[in-house]
Protein backbone atom coordinates (compact mmCIF):
# COMPACT_ATOMS: atom_id res chain seq x y z
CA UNK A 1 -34.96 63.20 -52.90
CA UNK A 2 -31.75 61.12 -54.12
CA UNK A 3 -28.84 62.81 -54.07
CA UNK A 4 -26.68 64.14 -56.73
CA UNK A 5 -23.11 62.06 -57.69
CA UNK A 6 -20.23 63.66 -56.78
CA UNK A 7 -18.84 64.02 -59.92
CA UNK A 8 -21.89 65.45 -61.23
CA UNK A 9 -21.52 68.29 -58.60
CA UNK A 10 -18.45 69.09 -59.28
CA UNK A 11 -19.08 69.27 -63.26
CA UNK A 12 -21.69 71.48 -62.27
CA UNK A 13 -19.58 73.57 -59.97
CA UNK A 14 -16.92 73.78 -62.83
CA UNK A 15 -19.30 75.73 -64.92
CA UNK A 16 -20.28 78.37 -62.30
CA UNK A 17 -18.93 82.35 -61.38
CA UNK A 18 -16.57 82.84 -58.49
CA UNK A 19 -19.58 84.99 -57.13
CA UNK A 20 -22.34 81.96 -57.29
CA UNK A 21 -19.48 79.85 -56.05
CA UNK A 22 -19.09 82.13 -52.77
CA UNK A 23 -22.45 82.51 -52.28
CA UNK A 24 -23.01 78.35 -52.26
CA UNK A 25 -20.29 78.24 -49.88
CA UNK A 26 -21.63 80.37 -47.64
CA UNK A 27 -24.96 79.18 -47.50
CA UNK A 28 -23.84 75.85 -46.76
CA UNK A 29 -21.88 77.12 -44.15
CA UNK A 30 -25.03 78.28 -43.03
CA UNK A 31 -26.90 75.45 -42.95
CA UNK A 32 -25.00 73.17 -40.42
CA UNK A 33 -22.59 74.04 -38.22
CA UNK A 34 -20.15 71.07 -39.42
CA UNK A 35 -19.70 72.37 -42.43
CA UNK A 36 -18.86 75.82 -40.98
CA UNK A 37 -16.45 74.56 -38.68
CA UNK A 38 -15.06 72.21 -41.97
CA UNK A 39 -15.38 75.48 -43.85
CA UNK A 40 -13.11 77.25 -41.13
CA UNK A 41 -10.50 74.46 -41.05
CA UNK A 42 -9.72 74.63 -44.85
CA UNK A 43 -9.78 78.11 -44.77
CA UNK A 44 -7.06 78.38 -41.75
CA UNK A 45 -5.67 75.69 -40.02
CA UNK A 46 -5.40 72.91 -42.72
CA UNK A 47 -2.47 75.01 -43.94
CA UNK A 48 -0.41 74.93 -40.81
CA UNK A 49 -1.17 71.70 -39.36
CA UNK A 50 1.58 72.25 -36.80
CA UNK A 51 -0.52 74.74 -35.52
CA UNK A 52 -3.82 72.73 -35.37
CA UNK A 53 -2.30 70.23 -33.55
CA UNK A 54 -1.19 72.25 -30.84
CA UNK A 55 -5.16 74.11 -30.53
CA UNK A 56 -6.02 70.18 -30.60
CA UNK A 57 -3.56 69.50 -27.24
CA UNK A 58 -4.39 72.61 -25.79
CA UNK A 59 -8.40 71.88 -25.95
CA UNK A 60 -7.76 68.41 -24.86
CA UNK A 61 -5.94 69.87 -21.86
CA UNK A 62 -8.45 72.26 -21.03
CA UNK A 63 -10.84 69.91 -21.15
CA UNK A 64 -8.90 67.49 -18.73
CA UNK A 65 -8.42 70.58 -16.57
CA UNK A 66 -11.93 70.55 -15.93
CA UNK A 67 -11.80 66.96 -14.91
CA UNK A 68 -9.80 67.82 -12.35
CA UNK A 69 -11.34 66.99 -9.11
CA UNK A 70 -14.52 65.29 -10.29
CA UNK A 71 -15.26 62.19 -7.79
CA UNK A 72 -18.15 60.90 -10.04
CA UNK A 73 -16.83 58.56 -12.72
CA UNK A 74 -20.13 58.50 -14.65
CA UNK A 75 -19.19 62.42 -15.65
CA UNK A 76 -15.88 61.60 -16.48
CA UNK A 77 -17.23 58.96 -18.93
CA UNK A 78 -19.48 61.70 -20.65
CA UNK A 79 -16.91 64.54 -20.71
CA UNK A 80 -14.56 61.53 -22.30
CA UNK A 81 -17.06 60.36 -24.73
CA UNK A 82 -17.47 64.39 -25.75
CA UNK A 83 -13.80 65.04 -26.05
CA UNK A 84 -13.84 62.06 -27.89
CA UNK A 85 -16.12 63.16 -30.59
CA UNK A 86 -14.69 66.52 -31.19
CA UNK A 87 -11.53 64.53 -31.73
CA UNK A 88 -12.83 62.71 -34.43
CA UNK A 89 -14.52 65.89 -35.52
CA UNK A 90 -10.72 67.14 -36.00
CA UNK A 91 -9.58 63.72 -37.26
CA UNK A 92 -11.57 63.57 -39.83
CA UNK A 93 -11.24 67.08 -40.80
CA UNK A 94 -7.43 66.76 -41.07
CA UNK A 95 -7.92 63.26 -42.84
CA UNK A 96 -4.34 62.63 -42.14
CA UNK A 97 -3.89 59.01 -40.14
CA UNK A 98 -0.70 60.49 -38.51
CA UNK A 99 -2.36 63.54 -37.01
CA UNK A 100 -5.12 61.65 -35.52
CA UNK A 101 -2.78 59.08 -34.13
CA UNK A 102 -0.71 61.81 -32.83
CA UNK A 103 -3.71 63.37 -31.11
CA UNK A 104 -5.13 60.35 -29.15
CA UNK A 105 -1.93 59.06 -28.33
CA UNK A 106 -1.82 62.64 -26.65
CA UNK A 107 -5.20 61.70 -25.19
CA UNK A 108 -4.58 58.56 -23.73
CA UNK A 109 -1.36 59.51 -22.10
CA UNK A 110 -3.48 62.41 -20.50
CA UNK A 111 -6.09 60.34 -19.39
CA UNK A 112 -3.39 58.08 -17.84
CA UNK A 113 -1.46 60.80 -15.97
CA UNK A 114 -4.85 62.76 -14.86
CA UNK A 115 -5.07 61.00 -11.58
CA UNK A 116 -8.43 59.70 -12.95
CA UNK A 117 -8.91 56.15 -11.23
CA UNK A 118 -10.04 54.93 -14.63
CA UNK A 119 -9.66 51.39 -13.50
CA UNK A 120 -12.60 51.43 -11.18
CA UNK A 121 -15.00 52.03 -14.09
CA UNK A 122 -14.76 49.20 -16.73
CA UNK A 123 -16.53 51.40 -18.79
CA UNK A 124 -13.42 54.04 -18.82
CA UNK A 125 -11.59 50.66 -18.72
CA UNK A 126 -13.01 49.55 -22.06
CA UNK A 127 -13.04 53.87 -23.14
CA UNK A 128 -8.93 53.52 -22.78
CA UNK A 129 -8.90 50.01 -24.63
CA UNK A 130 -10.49 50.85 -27.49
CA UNK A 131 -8.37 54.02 -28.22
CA UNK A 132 -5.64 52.12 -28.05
CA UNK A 133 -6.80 49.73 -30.41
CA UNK A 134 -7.74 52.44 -32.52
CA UNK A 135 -4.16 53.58 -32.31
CA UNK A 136 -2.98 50.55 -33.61
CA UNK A 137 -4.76 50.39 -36.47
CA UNK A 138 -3.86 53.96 -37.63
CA UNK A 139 -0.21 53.03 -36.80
CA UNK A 140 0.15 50.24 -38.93
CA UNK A 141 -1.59 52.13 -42.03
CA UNK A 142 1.88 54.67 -41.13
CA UNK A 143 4.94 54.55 -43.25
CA UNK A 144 7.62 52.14 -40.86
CA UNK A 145 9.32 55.40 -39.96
CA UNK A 146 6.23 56.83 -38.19
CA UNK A 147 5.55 53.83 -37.15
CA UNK A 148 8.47 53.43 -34.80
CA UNK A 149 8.35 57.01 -33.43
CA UNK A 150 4.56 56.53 -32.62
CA UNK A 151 5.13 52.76 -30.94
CA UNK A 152 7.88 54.51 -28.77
CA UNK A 153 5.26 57.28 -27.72
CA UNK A 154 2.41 54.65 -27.07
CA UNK A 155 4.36 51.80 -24.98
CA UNK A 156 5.24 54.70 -22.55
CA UNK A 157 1.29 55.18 -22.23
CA UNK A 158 0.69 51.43 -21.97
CA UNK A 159 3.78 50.70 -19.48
């Protein structure tokens, strides 16, 4: 089954009753939990994205606190790779370049200051390198401004 245009769905979606509209909302809700958790984000954080940002830190911290104390690098590296796809979850949710450089500069500067002996693992080695590449390139898409406040922020992580 191909799947419909965009535009066609939303012509189609133009023509329909507030009721129908709510009801196709919720069923795709329904139907994967992605597009719940989307759902939820438009509904009440994407208003106040002060206030996502800070549940964003908070999880990331929480999720470092459980780190805490954990000798075996190899579940470090998953835990990392897991935080680091419900960041990009809430990236690409908030599909603004500044929050999601603002969140894993937050991230790397927590890995950093964990006491996690990332440097005996090349692959947390190459984990922390590639975030901060990714960094990069969402800092330069930044207006100059930004730019400048968020290369402050990351050569304190990198120095």
């Amino acid at each position: 089954m191909k799947a419909a245009a965009l535009s066609d769905i939303k012509k189609e979606l133009e023509h329909l009753q507030a009721k129908e509209l709510l009801d196709l909302c919720i069923s795709l809700a329904k139907y994967k939990k992605e597009n719940k958790e989307y759902l939820g984000f438009l509904l009440f954080d994407a208003h106040d994205k002060v206030q996502f940002i800070k549940e964003v830190k908070e999880e990331i911290d929480a999720h470092f606190e459980q780190l805490r104390g954990q000798a075996n690098l190899y579940y470090v590296k998953k835990s990392l790779r897991k935080l680091l796809r419900i960041m990009g979850k809430y990236t690409k949710f908030a599909d603004d370049k500044g929050l999601a450089a603002e969140m894993y500069i937050y991230f790397c500067g927590k890995l950093k200051n964990s006491g996690i002996p990332y440097h005996k693992s090349q692959m947390l080695v190459n984990l922390m390198d590639g975030q901060l590449k990714k960094i990069n390139s969402l800092i330069t898409t930044l207006h100059p401004d930004l730019q400048n406040d968020f290369l402050l922020d990351l050569e304190k992580i990198i120095h």
